[in-house]
N, C-alpha and C. Protein backbone atom coordinates (compact mmCIF):
# COMPACT_ATOMS: atom_id res chain seq x y z
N UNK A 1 0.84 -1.16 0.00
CA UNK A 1 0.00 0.00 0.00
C UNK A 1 0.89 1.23 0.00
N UNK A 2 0.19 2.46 -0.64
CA UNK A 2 0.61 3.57 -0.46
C UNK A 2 0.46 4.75 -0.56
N UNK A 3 1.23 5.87 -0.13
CA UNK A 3 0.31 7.03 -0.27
C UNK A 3 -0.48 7.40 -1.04
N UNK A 4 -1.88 7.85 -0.78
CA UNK A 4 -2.67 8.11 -1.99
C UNK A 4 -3.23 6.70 -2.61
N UNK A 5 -2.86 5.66 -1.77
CA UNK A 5 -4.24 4.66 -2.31
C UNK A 5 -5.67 4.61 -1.51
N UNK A 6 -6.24 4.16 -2.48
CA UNK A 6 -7.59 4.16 -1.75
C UNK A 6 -7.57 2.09 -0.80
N UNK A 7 -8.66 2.22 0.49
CA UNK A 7 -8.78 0.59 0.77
C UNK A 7 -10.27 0.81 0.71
N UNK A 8 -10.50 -0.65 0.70
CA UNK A 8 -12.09 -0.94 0.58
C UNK A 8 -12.09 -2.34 1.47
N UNK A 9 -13.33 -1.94 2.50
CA UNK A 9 -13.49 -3.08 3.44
C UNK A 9 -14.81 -3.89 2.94
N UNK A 10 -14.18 -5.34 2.75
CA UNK A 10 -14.98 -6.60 2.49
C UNK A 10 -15.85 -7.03 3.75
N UNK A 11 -17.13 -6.53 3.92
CA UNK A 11 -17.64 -7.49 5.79
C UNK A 11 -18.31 -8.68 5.40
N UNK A 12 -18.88 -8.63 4.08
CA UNK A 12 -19.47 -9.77 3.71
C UNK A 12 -20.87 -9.88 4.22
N UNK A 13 -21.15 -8.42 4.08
CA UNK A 13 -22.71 -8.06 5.21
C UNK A 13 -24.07 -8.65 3.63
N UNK A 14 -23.42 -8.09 2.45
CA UNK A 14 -24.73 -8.35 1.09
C UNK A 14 -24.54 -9.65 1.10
N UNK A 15 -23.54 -10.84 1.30
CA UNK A 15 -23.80 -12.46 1.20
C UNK A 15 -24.99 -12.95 2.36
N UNK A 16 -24.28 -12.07 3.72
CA UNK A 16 -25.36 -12.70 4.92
C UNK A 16 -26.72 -12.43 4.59
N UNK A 17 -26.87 -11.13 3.96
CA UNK A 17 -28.19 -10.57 4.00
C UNK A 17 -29.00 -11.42 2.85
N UNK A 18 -28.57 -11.97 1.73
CA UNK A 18 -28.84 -12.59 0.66
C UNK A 18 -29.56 -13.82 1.54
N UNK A 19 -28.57 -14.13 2.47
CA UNK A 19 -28.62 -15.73 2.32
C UNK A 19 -30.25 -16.05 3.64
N UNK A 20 -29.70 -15.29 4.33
CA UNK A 20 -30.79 -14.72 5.59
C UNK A 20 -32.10 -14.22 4.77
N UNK A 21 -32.22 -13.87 3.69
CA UNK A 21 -33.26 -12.69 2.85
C UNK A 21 -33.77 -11.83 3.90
N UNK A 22 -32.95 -10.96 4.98
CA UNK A 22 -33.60 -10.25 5.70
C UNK A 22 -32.30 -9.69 6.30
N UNK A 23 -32.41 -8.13 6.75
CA UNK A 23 -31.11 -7.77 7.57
C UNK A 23 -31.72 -7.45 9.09
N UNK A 24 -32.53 -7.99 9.27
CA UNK A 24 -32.66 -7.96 10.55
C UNK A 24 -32.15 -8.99 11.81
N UNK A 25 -31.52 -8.61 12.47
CA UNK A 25 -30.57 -8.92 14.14
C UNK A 25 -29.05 -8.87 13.40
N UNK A 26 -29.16 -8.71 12.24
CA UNK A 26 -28.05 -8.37 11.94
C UNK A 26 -26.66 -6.83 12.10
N UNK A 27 -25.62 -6.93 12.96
CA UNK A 27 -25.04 -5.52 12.81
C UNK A 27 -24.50 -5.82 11.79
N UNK A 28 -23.76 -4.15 11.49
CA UNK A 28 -23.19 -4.18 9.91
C UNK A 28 -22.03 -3.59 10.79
N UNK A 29 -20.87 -4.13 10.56
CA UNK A 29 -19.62 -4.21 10.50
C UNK A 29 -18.97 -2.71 9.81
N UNK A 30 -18.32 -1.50 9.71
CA UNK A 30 -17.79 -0.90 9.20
C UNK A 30 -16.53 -0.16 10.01
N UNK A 31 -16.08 0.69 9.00
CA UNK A 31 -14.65 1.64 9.92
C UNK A 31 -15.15 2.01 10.81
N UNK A 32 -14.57 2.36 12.08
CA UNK A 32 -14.76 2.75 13.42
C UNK A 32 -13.67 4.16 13.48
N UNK A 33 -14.02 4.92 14.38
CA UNK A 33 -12.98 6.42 14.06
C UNK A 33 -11.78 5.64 14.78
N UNK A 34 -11.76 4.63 15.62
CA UNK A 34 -9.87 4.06 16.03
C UNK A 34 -8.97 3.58 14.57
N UNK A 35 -9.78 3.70 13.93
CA UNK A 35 -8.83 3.47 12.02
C UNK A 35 -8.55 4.56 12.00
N UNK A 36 -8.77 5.66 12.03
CA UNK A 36 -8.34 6.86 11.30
C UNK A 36 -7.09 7.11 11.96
N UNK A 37 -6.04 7.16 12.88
CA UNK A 37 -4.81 7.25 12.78
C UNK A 37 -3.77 6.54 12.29
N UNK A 38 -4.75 5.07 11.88
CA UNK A 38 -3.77 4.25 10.89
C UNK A 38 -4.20 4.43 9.71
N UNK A 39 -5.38 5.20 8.91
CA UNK A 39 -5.72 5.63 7.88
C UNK A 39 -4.56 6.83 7.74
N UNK A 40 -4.45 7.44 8.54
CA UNK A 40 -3.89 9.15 8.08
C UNK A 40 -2.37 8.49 8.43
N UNK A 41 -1.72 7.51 9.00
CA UNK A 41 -0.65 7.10 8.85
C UNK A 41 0.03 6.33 7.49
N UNK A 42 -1.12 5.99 6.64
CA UNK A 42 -0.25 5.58 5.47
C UNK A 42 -0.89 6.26 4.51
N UNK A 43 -1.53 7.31 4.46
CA UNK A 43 -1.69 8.41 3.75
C UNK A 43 -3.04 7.76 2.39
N UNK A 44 -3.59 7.33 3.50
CA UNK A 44 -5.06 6.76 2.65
C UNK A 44 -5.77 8.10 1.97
N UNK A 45 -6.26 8.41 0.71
CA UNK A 45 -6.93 8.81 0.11
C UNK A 45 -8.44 8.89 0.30
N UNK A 46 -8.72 7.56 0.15
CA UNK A 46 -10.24 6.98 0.05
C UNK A 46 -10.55 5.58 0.63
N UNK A 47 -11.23 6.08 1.17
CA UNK A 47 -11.90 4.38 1.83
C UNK A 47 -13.05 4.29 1.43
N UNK A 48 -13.96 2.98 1.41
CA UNK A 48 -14.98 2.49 1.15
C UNK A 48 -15.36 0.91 1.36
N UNK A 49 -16.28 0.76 1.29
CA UNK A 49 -16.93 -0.17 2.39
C UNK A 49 -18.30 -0.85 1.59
N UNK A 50 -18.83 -2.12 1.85
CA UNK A 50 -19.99 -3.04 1.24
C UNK A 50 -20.98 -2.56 2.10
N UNK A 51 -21.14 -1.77 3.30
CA UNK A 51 -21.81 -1.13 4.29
C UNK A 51 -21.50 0.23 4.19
N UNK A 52 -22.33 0.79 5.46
CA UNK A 52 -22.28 2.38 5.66
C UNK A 52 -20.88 2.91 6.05
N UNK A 53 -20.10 3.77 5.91
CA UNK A 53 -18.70 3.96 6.50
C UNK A 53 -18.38 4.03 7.85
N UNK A 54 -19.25 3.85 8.77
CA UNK A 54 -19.36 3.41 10.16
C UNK A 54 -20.19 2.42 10.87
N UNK A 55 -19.12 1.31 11.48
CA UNK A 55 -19.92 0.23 12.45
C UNK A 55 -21.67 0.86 12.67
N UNK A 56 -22.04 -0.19 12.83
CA UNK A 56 -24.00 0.15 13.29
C UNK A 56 -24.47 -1.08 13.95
N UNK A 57 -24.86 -1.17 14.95
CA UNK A 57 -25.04 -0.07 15.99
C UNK A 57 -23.51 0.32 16.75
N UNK A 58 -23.42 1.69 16.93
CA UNK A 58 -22.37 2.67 17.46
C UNK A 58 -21.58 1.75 18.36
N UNK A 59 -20.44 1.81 18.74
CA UNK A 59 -20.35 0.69 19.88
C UNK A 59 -18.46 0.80 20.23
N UNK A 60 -17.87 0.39 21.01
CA UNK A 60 -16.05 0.35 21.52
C UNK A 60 -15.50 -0.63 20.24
N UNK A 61 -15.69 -1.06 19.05
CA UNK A 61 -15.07 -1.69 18.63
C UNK A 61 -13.52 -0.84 18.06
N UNK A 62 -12.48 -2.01 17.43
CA UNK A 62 -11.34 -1.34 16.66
C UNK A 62 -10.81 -1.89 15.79
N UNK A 63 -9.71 -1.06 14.92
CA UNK A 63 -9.79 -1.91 13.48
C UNK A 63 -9.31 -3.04 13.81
């Protein structure tokens, strides 16, 4: 990786939801703000995600 690349996080939340045909009791997995000093440490550009750009429901997780 390197400065000025973009990452994209795989949670694999659209297979569960497929397979379940429902997103309910399901959380969705995404970046949490404890990434962002290892984001701004290798000079990430762009991130993106198969979910919303933040964990749901809100919660202490880390990358």
């Amino acid at each position: 990786m390197r400065s000025g690349d973009a990452v994209l996080l795989r949670t694999g939340y659209g297979r569960v939801r497929h397979e379940a045909g429902t997103a309910s009791g399901f959380t969705q997995a995404g970046w949490h703000a404890s990434c962002l000093p290892w984001l701004h440490e290798h000079g990430v550009a762009l991130i993106g995600a198969d979910t919303p750009q933040n964990v749901q429901p809100w919660g202490p997780t880390t990358c």
